[in-house]
C-alpha atoms as a PDB file:
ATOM      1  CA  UNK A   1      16.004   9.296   9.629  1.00  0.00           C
ATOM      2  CA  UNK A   2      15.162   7.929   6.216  1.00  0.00           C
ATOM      3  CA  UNK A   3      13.610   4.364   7.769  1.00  0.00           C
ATOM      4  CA  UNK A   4      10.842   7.243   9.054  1.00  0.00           C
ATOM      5  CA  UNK A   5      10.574   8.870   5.435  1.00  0.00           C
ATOM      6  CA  UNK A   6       9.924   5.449   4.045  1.00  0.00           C
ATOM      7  CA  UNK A   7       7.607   4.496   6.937  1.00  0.00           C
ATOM      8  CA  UNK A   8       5.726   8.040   6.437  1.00  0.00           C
ATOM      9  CA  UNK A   9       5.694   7.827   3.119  1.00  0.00           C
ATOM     10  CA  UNK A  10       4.025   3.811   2.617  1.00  0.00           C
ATOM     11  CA  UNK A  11       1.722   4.782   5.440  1.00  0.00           C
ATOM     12  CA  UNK A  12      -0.277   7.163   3.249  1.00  0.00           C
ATOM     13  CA  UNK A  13      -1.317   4.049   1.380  1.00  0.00           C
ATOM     14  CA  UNK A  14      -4.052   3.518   3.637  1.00  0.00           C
ATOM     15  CA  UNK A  15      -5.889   6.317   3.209  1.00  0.00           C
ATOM     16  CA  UNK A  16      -6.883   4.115  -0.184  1.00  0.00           C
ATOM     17  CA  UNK A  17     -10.025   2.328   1.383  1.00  0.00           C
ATOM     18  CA  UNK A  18      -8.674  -0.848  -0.761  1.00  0.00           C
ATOM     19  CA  UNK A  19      -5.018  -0.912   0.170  1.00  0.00           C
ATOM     20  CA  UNK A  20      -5.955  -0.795   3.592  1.00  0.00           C
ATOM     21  CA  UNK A  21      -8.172  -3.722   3.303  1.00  0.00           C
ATOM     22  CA  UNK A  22      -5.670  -6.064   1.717  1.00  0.00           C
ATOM     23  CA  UNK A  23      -2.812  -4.846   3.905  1.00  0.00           C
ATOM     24  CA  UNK A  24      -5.056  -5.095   7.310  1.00  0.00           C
ATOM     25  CA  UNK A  25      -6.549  -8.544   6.180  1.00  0.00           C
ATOM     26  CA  UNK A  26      -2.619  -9.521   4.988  1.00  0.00           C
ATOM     27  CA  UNK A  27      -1.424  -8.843   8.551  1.00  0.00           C
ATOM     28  CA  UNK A  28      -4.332 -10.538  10.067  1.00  0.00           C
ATOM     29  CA  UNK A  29      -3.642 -13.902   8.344  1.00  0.00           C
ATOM     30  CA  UNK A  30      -0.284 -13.459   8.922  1.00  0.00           C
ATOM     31  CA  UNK A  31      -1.276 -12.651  12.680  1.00  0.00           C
ATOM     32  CA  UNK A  32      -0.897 -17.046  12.610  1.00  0.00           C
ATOM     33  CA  UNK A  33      -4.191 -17.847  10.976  1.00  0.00           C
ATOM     34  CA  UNK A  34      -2.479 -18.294   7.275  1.00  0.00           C
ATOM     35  CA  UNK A  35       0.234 -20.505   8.604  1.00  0.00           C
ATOM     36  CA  UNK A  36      -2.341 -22.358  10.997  1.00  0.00           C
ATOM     37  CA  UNK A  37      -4.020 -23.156   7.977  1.00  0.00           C
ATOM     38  CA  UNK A  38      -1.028 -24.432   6.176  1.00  0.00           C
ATOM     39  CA  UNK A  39      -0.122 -26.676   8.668  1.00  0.00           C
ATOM     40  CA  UNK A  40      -3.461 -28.700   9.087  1.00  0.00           C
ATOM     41  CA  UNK A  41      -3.618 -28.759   4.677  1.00  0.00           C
ATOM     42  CA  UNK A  42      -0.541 -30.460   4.778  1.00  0.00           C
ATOM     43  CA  UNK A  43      -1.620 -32.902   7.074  1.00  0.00           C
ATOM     44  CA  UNK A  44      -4.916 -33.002   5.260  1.00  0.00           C
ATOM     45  CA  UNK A  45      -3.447 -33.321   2.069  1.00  0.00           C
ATOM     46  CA  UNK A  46      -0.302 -35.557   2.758  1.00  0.00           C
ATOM     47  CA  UNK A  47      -0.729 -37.387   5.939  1.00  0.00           C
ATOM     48  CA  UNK A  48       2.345 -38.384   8.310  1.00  0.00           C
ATOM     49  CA  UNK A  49       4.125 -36.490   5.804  1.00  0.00           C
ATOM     50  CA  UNK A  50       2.418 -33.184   6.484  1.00  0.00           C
ATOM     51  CA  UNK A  51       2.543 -33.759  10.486  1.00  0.00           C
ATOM     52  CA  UNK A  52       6.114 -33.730  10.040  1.00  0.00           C
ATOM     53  CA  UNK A  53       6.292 -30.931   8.045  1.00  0.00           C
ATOM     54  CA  UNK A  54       4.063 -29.315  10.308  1.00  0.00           C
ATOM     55  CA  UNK A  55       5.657 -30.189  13.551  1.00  0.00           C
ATOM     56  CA  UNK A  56       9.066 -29.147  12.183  1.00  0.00           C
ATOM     57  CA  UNK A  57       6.717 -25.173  11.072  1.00  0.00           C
ATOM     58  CA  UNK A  58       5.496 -25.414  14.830  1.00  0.00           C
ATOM     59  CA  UNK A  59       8.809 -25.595  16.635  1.00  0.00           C
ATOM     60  CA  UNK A  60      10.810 -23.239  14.465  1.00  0.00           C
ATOM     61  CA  UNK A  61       7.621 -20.949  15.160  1.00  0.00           C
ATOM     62  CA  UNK A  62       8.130 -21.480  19.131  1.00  0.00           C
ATOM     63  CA  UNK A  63      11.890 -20.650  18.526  1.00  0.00           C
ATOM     64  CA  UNK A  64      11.053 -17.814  16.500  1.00  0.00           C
ATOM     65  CA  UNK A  65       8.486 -16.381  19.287  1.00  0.00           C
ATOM     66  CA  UNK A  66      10.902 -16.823  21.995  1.00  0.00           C
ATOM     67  CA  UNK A  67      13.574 -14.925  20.078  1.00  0.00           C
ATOM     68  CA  UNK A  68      11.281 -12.109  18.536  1.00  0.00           C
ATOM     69  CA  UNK A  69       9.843 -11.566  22.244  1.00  0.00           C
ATOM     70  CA  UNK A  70      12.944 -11.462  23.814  1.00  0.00           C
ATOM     71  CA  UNK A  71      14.577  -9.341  21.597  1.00  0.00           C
ATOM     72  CA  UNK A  72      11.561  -6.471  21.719  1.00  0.00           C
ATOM     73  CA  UNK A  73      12.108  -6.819  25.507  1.00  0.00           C
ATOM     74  CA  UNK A  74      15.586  -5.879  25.208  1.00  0.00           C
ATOM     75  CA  UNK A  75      15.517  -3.325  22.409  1.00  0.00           C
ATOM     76  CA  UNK A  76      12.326  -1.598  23.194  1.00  0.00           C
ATOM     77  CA  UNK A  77      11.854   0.621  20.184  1.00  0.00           C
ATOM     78  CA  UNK A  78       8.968   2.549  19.837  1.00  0.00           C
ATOM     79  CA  UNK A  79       6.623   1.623  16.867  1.00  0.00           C
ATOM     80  CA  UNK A  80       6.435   4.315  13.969  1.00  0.00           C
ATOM     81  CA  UNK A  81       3.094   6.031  14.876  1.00  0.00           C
ATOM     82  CA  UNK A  82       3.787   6.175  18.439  1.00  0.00           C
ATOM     83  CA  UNK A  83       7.051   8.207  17.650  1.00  0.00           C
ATOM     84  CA  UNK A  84       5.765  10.643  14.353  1.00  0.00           C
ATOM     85  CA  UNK A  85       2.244  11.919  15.236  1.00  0.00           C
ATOM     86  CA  UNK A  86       1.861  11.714  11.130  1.00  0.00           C
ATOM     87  CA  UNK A  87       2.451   8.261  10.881  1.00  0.00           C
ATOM     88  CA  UNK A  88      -1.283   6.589  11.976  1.00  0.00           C
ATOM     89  CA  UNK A  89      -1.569   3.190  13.234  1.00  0.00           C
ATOM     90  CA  UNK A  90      -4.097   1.829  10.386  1.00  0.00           C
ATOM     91  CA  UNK A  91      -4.777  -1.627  13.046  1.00  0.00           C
ATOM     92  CA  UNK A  92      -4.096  -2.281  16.549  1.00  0.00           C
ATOM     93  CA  UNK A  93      -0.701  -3.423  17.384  1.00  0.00           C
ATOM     94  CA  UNK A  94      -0.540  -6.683  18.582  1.00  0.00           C
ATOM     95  CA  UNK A  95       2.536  -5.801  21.382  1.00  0.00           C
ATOM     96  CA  UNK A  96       3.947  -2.174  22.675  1.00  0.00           C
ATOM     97  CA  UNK A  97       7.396  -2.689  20.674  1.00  0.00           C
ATOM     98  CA  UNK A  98       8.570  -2.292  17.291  1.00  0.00           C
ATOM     99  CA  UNK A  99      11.673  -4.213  16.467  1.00  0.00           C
ATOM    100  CA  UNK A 100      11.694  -6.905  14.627  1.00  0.00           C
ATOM    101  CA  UNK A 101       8.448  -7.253  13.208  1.00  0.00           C
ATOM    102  CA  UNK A 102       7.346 -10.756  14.324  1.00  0.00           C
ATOM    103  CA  UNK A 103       4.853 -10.922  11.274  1.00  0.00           C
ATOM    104  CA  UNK A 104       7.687 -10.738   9.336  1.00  0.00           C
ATOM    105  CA  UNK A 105      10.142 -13.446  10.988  1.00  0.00           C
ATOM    106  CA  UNK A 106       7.319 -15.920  11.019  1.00  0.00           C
ATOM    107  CA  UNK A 107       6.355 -15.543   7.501  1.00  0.00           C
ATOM    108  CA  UNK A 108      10.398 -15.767   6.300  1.00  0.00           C
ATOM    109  CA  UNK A 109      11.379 -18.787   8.827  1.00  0.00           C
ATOM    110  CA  UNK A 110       7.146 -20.517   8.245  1.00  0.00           C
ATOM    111  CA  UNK A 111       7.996 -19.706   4.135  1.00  0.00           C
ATOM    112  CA  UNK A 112      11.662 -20.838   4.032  1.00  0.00           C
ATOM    113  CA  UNK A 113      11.183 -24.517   6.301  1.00  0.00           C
ATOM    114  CA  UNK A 114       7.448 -25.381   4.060  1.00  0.00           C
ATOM    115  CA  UNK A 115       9.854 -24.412   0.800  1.00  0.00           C
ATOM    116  CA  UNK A 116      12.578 -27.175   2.111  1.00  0.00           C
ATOM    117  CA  UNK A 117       9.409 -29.820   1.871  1.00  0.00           C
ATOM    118  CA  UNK A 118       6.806 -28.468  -0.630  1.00  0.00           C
ATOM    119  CA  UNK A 119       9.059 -26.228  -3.106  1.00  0.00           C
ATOM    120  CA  UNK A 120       5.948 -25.662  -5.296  1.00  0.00           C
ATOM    121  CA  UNK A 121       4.414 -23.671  -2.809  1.00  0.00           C
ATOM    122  CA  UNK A 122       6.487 -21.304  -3.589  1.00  0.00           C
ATOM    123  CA  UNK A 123       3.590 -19.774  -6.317  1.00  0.00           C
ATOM    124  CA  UNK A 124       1.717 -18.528  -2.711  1.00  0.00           C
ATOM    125  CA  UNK A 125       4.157 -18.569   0.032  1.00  0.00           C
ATOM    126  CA  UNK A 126       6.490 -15.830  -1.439  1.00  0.00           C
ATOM    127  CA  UNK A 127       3.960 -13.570  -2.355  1.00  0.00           C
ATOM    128  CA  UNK A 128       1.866 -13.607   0.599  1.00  0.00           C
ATOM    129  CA  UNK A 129       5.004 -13.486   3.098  1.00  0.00           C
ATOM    130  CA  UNK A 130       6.063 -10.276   0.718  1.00  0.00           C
ATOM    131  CA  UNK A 131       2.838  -8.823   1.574  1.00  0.00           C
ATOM    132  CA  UNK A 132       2.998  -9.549   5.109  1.00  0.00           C
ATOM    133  CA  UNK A 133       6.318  -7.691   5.598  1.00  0.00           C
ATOM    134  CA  UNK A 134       4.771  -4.617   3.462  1.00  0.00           C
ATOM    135  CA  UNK A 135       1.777  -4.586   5.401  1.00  0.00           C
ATOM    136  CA  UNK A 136       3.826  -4.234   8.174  1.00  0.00           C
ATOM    137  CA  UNK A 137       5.360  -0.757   7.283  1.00  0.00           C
ATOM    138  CA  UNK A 138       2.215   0.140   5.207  1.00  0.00           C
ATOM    139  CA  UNK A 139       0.039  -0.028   8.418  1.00  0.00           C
ATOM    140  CA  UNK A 140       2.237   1.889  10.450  1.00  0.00           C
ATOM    141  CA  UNK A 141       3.400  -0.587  13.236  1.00  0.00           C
ATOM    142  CA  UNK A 142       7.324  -0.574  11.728  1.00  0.00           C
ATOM    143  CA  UNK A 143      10.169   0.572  10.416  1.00  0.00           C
ATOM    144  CA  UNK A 144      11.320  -1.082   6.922  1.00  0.00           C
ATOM    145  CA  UNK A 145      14.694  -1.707   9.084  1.00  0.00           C
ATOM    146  CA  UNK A 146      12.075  -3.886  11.463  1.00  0.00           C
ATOM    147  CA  UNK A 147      11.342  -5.701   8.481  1.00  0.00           C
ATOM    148  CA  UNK A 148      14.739  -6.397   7.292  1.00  0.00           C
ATOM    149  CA  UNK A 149      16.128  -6.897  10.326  1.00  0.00           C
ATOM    150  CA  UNK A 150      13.436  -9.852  11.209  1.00  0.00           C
ATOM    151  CA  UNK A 151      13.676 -11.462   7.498  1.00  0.00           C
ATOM    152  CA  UNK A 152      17.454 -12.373   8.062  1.00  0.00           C
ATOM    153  CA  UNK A 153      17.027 -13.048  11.868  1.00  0.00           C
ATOM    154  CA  UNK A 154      13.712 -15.488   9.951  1.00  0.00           C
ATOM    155  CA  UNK A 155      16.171 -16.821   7.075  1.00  0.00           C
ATOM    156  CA  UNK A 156      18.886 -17.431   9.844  1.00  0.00           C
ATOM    157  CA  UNK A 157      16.326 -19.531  12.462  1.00  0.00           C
ATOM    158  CA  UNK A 158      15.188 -21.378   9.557  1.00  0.00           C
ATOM    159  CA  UNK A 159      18.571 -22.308   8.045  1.00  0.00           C
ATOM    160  CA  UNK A 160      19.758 -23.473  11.373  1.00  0.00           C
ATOM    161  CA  UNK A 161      15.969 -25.404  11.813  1.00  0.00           C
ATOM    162  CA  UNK A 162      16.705 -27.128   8.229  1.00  0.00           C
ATOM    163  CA  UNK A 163      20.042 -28.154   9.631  1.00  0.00           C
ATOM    164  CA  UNK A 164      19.387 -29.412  12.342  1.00  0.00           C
ATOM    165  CA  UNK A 165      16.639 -31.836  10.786  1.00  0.00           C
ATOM    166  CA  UNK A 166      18.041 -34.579   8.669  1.00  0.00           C
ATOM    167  CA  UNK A 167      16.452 -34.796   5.334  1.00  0.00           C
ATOM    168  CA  UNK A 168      15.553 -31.206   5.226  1.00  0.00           C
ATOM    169  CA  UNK A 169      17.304 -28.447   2.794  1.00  0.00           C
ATOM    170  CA  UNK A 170      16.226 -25.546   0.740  1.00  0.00           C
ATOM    171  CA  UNK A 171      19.521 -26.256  -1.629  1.00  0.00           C
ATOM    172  CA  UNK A 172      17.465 -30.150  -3.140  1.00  0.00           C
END
């Protein structure tokens, strides 16, 4: 399977005391603390505004849970390391299942709804959800077809979020 070769291959990364740093503190913001932090600076930094914003992150993040959780349930893949003794788990896993990688959907749906609101953002928000999904692979706890797989099911929940909230479009 070449999703393994990939996985195998990107997992050696880690054996590089620094890569394994910035991937393993990547996926830890990206564990919720990163977008946490986003919400409560846009309320910081532009009031009722921001809330909005915010509240409009925090329920495409609910739908997003629901929908990553259930579909784990129903797929139950095994994670990379726990299927190719070479491939090492660099952190703990946060759940038993591989597909999709939930870091990933919440960083594409969290990066795609701010970008609708705040489309400067975009300078930190692309990067850091890039590095997310990488660190995802990198570290062992998926596939890169976990990752694709939950960036368009991420793009998809947040198109039909922006939709269904007047005012609010990634297209201006």
């Amino acid at each position: 399977m070449q999703d393994a070769g990939w996985c195998l291959r990107s997992n050696g990364l880690c054996a590089h005391r620094g890569a394994l740093r910035f991937f393993a503190a990547i996926s830890r913001l990206g564990d919720g603390l990163f977008w946490y932090a986003l919400m409560l600076a846009l309320v910081a930094v532009d009031g009722l505004h921001g809330l909005r914003v915010s509240a409009h992150l925090a329920a495409t993040g609910l739908a997003t849970l629901l929908l990553y959780k259930s579909l784990k349930r129903w797929t139950r893949r095994p994670r990379p390391f726990a299927r190719d003794g070479r491939i090492r788990a660099w952190v703990a896993p946060l759940d038993e299942f591989s597909f999709p990688s939930g870091h990933t959907l919440h960083a594409v749906a969290f990066t795609l709804v701010a970008l609708a609101y705040y489309p400067l953002l975009a300078w930190l928000l692309v990067p850091f959800s890039a590095s997310v999904a990488a660190s995802r692979v990198v570290l062992g706890l998926h596939y890169p077809s976990d990752v694709l797989a939950a960036t368009a099911i991420g793009s998809t929940l947040a198109g039909v979020s922006l939709w269904l909230v007047p005012g609010a479009t990634l297209l201006g």
